[in-house]
N, C-alpha and C. Protein backbone atom coordinates (compact mmCIF):
# COMPACT_ATOMS: atom_id res chain seq x y z
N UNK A 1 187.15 127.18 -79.70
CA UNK A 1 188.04 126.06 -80.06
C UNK A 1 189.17 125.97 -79.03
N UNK A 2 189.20 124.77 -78.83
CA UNK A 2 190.46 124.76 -77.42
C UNK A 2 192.04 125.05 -78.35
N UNK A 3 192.90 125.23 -77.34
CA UNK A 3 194.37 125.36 -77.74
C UNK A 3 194.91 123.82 -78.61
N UNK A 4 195.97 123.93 -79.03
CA UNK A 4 196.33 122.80 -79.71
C UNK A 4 197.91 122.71 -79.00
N UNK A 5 198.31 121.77 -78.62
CA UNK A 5 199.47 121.87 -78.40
C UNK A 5 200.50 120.76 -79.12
N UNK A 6 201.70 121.05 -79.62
CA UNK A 6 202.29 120.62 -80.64
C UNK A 6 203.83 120.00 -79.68
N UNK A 7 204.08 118.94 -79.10
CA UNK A 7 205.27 118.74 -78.00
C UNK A 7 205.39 117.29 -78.53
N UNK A 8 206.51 117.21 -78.27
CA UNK A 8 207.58 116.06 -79.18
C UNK A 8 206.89 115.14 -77.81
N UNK A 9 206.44 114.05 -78.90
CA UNK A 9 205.82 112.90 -78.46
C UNK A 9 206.48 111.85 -77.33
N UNK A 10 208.28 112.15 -77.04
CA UNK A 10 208.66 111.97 -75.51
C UNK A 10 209.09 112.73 -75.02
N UNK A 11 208.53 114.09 -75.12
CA UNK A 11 208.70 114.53 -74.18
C UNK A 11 207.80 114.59 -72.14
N UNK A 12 207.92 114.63 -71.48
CA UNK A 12 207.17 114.70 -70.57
C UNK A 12 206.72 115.89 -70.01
N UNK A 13 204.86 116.19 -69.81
CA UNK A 13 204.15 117.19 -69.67
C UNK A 13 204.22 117.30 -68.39
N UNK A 14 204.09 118.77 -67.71
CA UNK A 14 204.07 118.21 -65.99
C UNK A 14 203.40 120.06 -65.94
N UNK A 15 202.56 120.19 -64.80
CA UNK A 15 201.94 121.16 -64.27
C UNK A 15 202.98 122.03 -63.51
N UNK A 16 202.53 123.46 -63.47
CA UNK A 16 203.59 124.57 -62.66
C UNK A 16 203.51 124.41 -61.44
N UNK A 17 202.81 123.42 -60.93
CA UNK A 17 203.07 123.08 -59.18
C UNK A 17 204.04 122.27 -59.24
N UNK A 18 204.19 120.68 -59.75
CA UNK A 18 205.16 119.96 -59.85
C UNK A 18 206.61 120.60 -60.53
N UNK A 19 206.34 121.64 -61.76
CA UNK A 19 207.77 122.22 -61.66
C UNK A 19 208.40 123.15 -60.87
N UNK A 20 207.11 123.63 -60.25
CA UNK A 20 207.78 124.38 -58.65
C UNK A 20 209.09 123.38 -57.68
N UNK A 21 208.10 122.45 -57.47
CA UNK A 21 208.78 121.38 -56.25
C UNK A 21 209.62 120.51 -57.13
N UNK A 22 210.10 120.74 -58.38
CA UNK A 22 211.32 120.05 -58.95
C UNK A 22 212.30 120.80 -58.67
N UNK A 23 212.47 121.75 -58.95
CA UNK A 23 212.64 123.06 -59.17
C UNK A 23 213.22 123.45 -57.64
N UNK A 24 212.87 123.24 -56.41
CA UNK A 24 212.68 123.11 -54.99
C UNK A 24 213.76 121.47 -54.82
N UNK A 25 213.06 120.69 -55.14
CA UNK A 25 214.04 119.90 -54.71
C UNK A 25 215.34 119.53 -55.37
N UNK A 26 215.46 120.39 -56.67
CA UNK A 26 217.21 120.44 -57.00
C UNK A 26 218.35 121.27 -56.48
N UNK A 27 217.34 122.68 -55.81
CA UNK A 27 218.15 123.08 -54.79
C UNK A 27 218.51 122.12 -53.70
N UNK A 28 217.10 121.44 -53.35
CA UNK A 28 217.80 121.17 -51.89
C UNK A 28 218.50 119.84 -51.54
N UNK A 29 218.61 119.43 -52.89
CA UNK A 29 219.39 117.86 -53.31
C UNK A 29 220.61 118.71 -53.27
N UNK A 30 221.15 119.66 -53.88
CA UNK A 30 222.57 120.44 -53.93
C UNK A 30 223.05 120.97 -52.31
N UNK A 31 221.77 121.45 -51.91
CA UNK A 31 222.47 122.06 -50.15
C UNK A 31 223.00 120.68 -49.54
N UNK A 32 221.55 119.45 -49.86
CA UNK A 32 222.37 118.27 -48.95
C UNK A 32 223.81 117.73 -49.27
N UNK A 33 224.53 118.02 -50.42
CA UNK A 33 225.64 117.84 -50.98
C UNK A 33 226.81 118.20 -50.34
N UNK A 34 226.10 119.66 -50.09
CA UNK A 34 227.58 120.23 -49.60
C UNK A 34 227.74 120.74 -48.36
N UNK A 35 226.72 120.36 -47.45
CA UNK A 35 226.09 121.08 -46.25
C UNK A 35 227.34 120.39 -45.37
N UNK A 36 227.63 119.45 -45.17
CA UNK A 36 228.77 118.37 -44.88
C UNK A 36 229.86 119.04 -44.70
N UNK A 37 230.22 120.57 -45.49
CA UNK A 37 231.55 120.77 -46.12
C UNK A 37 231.32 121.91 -45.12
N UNK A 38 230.69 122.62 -44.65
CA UNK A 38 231.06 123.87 -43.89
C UNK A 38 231.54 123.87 -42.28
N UNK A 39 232.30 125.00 -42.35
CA UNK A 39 232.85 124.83 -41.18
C UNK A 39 234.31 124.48 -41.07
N UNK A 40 235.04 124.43 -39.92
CA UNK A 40 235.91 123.94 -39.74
C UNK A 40 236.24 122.65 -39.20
N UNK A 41 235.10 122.05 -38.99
CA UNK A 41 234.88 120.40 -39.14
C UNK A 41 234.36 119.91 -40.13
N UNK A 42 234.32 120.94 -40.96
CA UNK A 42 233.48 119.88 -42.31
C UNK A 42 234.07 118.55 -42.97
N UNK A 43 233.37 117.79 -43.36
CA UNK A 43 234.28 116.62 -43.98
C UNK A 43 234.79 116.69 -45.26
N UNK A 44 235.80 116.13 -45.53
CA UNK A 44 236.45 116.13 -47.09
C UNK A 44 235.88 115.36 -47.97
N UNK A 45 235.25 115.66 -49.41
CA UNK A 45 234.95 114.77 -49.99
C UNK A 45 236.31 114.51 -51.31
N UNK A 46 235.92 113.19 -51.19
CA UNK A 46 236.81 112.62 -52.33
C UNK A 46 235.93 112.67 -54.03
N UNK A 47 236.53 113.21 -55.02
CA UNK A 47 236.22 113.34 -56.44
C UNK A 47 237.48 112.77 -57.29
N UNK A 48 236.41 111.74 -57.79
CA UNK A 48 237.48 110.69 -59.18
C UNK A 48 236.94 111.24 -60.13
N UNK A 49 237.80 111.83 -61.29
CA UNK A 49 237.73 111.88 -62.58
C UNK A 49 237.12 110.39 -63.53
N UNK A 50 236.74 110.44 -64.68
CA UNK A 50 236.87 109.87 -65.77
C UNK A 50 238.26 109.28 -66.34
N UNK A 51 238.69 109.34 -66.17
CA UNK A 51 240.43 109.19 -66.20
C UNK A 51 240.97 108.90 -64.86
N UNK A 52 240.48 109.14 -63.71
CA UNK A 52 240.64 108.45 -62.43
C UNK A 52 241.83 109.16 -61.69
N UNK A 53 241.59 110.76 -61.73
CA UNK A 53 242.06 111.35 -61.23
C UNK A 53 241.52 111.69 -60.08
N UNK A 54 241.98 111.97 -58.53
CA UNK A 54 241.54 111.93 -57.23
C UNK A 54 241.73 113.32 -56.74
N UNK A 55 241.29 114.07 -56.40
CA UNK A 55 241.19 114.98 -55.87
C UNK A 55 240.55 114.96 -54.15
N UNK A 56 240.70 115.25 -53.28
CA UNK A 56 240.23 115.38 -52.08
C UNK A 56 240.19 116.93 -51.50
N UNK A 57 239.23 117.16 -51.11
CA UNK A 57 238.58 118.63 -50.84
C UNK A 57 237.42 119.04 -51.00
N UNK A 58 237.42 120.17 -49.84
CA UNK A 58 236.33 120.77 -48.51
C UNK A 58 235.56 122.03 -49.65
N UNK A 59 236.26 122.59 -50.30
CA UNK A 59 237.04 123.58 -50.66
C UNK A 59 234.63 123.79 -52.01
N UNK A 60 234.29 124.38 -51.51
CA UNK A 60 232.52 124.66 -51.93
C UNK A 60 232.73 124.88 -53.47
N UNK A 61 233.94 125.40 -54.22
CA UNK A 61 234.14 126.00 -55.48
C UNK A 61 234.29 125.05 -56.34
N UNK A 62 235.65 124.22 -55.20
CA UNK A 62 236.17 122.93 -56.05
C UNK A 62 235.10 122.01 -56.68
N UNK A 63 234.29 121.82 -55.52
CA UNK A 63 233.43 120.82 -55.31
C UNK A 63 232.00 121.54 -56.72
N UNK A 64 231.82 122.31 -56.58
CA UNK A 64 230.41 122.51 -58.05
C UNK A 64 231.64 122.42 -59.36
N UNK A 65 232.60 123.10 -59.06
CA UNK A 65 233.10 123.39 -60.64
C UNK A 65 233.23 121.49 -61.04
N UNK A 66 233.41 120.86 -60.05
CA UNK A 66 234.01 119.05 -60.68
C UNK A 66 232.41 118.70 -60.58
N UNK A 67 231.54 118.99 -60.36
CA UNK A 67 229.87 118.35 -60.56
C UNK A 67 229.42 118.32 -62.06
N UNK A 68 228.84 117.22 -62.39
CA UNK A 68 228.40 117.53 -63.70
C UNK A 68 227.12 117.87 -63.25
N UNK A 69 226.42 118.99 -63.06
CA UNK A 69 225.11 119.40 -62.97
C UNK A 69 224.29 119.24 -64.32
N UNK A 70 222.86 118.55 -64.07
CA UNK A 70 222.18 118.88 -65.12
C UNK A 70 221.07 119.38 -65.20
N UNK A 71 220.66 119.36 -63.71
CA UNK A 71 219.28 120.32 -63.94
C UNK A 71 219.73 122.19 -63.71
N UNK A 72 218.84 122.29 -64.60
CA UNK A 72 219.21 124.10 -64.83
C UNK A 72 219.30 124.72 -63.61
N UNK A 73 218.16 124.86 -62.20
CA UNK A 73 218.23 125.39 -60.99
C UNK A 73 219.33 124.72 -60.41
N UNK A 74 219.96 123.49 -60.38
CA UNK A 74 221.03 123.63 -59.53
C UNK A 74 222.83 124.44 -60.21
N UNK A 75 222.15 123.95 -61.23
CA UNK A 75 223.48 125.04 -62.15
C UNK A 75 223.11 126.01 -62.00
N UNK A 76 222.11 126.81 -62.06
CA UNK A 76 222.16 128.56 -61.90
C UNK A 76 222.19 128.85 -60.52
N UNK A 77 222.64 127.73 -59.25
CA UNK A 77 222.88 128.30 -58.32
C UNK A 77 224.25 128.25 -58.01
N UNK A 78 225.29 126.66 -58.54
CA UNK A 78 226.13 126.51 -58.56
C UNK A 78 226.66 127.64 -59.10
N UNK A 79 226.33 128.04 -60.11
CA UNK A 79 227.43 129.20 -60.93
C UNK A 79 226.59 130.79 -59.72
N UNK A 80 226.02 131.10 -59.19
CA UNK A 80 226.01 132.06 -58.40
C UNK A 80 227.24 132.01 -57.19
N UNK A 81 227.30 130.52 -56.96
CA UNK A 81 227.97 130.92 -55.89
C UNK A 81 229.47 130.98 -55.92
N UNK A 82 229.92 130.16 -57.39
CA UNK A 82 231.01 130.42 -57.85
C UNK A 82 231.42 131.51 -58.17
N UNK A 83 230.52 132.36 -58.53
CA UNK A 83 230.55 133.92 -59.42
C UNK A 83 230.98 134.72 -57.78
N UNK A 84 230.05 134.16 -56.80
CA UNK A 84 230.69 134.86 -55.07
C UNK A 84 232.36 134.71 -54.70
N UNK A 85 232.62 133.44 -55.31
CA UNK A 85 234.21 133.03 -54.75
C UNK A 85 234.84 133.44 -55.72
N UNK A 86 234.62 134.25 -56.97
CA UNK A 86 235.45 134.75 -57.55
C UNK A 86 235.85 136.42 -57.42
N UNK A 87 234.69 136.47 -57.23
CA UNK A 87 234.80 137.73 -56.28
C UNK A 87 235.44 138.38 -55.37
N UNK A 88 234.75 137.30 -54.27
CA UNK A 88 234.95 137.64 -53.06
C UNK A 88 236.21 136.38 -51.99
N UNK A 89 236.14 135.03 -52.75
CA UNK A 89 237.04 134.52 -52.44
C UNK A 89 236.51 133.62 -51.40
N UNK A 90 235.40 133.34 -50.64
CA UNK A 90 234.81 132.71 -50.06
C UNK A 90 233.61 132.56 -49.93
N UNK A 91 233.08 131.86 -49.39
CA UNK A 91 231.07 131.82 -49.53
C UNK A 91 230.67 131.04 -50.40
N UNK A 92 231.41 130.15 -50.86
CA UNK A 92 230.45 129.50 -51.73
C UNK A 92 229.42 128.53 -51.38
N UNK A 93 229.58 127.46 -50.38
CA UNK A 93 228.99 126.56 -49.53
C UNK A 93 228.15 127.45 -49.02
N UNK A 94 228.28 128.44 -47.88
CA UNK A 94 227.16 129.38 -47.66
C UNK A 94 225.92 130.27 -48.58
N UNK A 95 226.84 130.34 -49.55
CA UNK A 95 225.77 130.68 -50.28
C UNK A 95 224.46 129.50 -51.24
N UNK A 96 225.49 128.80 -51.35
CA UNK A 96 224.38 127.33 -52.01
C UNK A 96 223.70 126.61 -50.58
N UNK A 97 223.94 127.01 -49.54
CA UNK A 97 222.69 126.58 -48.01
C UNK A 97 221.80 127.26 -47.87
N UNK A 98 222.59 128.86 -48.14
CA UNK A 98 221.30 129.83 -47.80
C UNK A 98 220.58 129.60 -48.97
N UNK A 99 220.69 129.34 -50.22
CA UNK A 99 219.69 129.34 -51.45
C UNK A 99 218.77 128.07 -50.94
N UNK A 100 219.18 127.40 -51.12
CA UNK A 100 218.79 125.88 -50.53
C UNK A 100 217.59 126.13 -49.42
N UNK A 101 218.34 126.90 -48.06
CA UNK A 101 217.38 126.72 -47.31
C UNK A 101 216.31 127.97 -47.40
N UNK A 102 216.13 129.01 -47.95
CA UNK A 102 215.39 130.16 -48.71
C UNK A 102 213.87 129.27 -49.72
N UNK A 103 214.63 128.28 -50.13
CA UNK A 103 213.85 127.36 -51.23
C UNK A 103 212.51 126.44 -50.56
N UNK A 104 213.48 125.85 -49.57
CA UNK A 104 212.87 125.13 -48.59
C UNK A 104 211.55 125.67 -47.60
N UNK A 105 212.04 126.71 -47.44
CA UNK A 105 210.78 127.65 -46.50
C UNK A 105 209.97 127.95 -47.10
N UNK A 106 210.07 128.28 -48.19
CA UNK A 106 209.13 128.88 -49.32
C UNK A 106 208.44 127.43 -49.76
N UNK A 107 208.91 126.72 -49.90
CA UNK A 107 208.07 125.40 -50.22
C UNK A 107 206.79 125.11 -49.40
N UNK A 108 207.17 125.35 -48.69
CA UNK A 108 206.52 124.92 -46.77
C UNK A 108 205.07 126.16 -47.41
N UNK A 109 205.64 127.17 -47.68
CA UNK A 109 204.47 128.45 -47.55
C UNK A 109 203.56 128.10 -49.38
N UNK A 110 204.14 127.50 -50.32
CA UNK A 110 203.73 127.35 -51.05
C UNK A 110 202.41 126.30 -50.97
N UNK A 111 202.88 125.32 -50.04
CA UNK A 111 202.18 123.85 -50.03
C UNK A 111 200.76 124.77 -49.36
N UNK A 112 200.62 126.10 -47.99
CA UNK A 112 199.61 126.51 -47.68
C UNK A 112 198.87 127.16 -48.78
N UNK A 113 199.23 127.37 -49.72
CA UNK A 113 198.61 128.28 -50.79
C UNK A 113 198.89 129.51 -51.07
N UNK A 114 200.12 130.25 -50.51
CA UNK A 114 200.43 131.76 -50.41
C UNK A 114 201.41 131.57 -52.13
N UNK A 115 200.98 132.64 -52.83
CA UNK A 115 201.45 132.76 -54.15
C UNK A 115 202.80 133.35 -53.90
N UNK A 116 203.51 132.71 -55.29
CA UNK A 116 204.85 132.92 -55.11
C UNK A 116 205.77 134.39 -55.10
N UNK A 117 204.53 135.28 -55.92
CA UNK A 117 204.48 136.79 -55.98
C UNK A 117 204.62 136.90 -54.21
N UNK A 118 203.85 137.19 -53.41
CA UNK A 118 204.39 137.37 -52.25
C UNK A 118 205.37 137.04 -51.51
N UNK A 119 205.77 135.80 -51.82
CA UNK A 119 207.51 135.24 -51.35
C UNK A 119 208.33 136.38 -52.22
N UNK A 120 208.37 135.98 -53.10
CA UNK A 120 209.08 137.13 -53.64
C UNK A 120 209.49 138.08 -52.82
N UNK A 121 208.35 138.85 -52.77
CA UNK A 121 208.14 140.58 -52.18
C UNK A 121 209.02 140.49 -50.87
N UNK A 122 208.43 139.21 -50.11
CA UNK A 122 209.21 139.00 -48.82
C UNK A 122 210.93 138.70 -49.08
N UNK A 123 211.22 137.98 -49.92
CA UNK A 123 212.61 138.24 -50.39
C UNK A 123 213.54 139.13 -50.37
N UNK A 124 212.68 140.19 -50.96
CA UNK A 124 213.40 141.43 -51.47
C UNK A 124 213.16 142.45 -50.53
N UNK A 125 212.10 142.35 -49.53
CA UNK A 125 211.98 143.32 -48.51
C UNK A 125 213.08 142.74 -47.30
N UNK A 126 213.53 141.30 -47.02
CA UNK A 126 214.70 140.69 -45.99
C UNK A 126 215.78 141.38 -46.56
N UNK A 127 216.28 141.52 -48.06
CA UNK A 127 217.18 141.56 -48.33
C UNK A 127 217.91 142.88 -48.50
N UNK A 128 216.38 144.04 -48.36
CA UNK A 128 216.82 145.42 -48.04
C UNK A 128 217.52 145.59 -46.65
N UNK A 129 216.40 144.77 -45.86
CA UNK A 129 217.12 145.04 -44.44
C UNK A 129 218.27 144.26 -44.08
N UNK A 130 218.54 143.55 -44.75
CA UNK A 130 220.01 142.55 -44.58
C UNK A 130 221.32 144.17 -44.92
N UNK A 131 220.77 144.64 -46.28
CA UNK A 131 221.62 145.54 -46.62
C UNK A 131 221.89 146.57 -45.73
N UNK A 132 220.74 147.49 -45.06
CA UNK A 132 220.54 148.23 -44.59
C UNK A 132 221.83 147.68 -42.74
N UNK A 133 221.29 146.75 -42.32
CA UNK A 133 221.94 146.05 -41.21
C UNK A 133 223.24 146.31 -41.87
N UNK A 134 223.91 145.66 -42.76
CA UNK A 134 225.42 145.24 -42.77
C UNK A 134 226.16 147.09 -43.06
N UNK A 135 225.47 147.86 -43.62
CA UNK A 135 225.94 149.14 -43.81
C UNK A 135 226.10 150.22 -42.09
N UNK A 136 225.34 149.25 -40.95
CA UNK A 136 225.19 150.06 -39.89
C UNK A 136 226.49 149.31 -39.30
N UNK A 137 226.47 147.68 -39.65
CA UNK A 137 227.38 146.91 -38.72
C UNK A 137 228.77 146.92 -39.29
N UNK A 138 229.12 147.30 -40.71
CA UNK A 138 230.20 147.44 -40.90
C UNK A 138 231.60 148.03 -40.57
N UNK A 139 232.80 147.53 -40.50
CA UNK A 139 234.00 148.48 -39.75
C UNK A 139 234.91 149.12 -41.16
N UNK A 140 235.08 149.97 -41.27
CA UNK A 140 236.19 150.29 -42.01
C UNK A 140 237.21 150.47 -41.72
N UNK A 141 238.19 149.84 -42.57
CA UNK A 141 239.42 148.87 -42.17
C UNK A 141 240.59 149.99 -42.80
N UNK A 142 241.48 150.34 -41.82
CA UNK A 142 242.58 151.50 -42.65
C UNK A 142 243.43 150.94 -42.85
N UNK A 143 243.69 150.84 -44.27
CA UNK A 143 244.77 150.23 -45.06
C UNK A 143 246.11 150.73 -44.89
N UNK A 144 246.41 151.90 -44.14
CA UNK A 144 247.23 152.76 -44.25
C UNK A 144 247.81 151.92 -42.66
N UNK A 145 247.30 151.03 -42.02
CA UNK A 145 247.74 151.02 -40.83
C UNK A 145 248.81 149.87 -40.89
N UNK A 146 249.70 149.98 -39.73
CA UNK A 146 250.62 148.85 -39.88
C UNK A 146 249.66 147.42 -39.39
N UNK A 147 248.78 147.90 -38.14
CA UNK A 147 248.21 146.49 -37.47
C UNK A 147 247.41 145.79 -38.44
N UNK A 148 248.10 144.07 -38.67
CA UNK A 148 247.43 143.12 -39.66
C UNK A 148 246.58 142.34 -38.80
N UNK A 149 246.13 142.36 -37.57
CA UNK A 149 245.85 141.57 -36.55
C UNK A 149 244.03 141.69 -37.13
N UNK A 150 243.41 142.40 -37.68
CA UNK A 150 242.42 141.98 -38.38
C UNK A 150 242.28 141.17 -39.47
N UNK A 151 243.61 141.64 -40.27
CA UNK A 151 243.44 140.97 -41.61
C UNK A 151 243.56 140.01 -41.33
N UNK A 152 244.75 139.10 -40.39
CA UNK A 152 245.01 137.98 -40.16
C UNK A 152 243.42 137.05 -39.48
N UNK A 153 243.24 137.82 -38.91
CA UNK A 153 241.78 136.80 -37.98
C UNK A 153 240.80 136.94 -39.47
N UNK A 154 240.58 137.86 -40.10
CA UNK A 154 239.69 137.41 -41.26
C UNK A 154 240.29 136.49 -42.18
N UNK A 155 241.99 136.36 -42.64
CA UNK A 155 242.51 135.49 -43.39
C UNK A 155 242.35 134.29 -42.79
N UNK A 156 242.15 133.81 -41.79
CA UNK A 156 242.14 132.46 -40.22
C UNK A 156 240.70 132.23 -40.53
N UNK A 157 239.38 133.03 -40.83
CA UNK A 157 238.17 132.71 -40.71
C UNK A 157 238.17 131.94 -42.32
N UNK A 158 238.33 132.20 -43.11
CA UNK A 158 238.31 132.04 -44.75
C UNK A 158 238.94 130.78 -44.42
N UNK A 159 240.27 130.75 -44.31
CA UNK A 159 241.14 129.47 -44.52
C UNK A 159 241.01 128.37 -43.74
N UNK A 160 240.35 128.45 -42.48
CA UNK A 160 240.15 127.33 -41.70
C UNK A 160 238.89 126.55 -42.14
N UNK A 161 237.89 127.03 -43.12
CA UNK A 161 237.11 126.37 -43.52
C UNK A 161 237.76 125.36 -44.71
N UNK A 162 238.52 125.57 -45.05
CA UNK A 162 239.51 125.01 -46.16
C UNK A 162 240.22 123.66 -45.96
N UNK A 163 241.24 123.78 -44.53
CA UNK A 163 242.18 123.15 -44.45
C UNK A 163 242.72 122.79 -42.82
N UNK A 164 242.91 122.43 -42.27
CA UNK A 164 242.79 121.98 -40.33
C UNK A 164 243.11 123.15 -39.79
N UNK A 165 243.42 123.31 -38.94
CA UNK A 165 243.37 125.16 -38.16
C UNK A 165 244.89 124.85 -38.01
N UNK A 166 245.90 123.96 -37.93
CA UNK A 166 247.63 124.57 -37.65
C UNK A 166 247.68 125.05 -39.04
N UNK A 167 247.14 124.37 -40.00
CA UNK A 167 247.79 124.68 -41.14
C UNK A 167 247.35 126.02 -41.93
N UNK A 168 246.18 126.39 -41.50
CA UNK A 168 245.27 127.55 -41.75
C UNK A 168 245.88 128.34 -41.10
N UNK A 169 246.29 128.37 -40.09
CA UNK A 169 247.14 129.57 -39.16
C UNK A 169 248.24 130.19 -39.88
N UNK A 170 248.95 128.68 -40.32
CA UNK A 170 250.38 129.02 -40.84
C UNK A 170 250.34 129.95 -41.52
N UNK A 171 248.93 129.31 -42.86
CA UNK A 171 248.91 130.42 -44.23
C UNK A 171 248.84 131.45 -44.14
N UNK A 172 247.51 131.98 -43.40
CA UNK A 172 246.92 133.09 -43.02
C UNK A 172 247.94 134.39 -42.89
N UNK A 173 248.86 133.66 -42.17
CA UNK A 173 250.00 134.37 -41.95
C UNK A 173 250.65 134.90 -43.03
N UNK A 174 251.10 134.57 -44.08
CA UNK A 174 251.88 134.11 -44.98
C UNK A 174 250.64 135.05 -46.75
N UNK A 175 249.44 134.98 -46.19
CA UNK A 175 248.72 135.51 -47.18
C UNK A 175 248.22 136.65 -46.99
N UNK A 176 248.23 137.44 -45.23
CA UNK A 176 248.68 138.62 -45.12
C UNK A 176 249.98 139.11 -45.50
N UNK A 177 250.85 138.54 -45.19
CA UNK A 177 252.35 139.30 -45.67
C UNK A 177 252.03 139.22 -47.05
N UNK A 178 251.76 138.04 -47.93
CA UNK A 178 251.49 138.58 -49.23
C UNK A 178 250.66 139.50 -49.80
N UNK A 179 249.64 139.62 -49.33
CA UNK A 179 248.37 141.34 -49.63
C UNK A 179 249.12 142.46 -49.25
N UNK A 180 249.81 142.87 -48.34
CA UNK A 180 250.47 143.93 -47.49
C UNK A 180 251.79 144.29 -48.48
N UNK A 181 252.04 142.88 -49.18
CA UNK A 181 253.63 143.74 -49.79
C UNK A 181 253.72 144.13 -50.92
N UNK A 182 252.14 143.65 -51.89
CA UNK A 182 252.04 144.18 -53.50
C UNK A 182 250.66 145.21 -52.93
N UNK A 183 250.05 145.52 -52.17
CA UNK A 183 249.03 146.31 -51.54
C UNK A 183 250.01 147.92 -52.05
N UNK A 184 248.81 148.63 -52.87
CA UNK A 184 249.31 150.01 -53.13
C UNK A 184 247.91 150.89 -53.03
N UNK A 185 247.82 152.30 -51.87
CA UNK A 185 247.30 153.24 -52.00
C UNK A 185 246.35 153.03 -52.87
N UNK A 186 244.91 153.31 -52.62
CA UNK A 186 243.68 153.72 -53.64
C UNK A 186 243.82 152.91 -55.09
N UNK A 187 244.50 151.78 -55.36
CA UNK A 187 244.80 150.96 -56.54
C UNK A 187 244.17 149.38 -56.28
N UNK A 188 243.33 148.63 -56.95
CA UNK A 188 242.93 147.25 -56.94
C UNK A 188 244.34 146.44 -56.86
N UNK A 189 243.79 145.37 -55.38
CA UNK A 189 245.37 144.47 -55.71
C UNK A 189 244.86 143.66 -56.91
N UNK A 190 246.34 143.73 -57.19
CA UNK A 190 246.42 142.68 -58.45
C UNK A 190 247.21 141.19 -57.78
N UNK A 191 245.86 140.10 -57.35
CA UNK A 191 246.87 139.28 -57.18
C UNK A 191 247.54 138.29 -57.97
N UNK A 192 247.81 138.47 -59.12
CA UNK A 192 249.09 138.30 -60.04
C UNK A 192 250.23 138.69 -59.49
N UNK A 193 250.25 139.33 -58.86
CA UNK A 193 251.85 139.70 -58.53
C UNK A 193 252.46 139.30 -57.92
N UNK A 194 251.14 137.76 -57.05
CA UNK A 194 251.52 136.64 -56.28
C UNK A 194 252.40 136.06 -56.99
N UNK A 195 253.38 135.13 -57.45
CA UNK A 195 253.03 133.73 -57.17
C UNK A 195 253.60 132.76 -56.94
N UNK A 196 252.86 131.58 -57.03
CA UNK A 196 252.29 130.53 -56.10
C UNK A 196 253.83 129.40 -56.89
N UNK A 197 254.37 128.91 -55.98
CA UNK A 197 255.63 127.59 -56.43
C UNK A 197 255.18 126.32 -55.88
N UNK A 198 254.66 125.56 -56.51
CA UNK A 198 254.55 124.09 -55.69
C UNK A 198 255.56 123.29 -55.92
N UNK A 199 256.18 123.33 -54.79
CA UNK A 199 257.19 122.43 -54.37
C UNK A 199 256.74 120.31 -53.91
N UNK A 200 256.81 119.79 -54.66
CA UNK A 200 256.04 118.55 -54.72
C UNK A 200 256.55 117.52 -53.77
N UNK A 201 258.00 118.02 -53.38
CA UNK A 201 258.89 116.92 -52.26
C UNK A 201 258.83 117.89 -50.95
N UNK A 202 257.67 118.63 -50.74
CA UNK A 202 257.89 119.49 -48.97
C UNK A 202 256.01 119.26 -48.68
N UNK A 203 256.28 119.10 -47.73
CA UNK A 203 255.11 119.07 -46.92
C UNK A 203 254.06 120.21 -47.01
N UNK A 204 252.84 120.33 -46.22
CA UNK A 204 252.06 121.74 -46.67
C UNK A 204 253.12 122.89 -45.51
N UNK A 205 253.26 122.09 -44.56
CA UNK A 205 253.34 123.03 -43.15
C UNK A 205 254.92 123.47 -43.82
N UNK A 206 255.70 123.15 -44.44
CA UNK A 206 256.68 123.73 -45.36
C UNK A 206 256.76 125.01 -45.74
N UNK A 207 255.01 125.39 -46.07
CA UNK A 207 255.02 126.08 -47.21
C UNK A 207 255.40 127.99 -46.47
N UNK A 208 256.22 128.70 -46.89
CA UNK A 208 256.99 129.92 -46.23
C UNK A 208 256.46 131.13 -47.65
N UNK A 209 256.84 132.19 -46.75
CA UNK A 209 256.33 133.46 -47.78
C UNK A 209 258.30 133.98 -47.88
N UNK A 210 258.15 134.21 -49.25
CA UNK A 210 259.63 135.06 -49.50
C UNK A 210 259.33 136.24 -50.39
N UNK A 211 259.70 137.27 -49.66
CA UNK A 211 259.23 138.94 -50.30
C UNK A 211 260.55 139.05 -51.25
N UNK A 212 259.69 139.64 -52.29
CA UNK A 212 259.77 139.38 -53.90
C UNK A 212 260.61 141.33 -53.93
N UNK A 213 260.39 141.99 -53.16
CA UNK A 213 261.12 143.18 -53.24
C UNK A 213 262.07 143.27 -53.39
């Protein structure tokens, strides 16, 4: 006796190849979104509220958290890469390209007939050696030292994807002196101990660090 299947009369039936390449192209409808935004030429996009509030910004976090996503794969990538910038404080655009373009290749190898079990495998075998690489290429950074001239060029790499490079310079500046002066010995910064005054009548290039000691 064959199977019986019992599915709400609108719903729509579709085969595990076509939900592959749905599935495939909601990633890569999301990379084309934001692919625009990386870099330090990336372009600004403008976001109107419902209420017709304007926001303008580069900024990969801003930009998924104001998306109303509704297919599930681009939300479970959106929130990966948000879950990265909360973390880590940057990567989010990079990380929704590399998913994106990971998706894309694999599509390409799917359409020849190679099962998705082997992408997989290949996944997870790149991603040992990604690990393996970054543990050989890594520098460890002595906190104990006075020279910020790293922190600053890594605070300059983060922020210039953000905001034009005078003004990224300025900060950079300004967000090392702030890590360096609540920064304590073998303890997680707490950056709460920042904070932040928006002054609404000064310009950005205004904006100055004043130690709270």
């Amino acid at each position: 006796m064959s199977r019986v299947k019992v599915v709400n009369p609108n719903a729509d039936v579709i085969g595990k190849n076509h939900a592959v390449g749905m599935n495939i192209q909601a990633a890569k409808s999301l990379m084309g979104v934001v692919k625009s935004n990386l870099g330090p030429t990336g372009t600004m996009k403008m976001l109107v509220s419902g209420a017709g509030t304007i926001k303008i910004t580069k900024d990969g976090k801003v930009l998924l958290d104001e998306m109303q996503l509704q297919h599930p794969t681009a939300a479970l990538i959106a929130r990966t890469a948000t879950a990265q910038d909360d973390i880590t404080g940057d990567g989010t655009t990079s990380n929704v390209l590399f998913t994106g373009e990971l998706l894309r290749q694999a599509s390409i190898h799917l359409a020849e007939g190679l099962h998705p079990r082997v992408i997989v495998e290949g996944f997870e075998m790149a991603r040992d050696r990604c690990m393996a690489f970054v543990e050989e290429f890594k520098d460890k950074i002595d906190t104990k030292s006075e020279n910020s001239e790293l922190l600053l060029n890594v605070a300059k790499s983060s922020i210039r994807t953000k905001v034009h490079q005078k003004l990224a310079d300025h900060l950079a500046d300004i967000v090392v002196r702030c890590i360096k002066c609540i920064h304590k010995p073998d303890v997680p910064i707490d950056l709460h101990m920042v904070e932040i005054m928006h002054m609404v009548h000064k310009s950005d290039m205004d904006t100055r660090y004043i130690d709270g000691q």
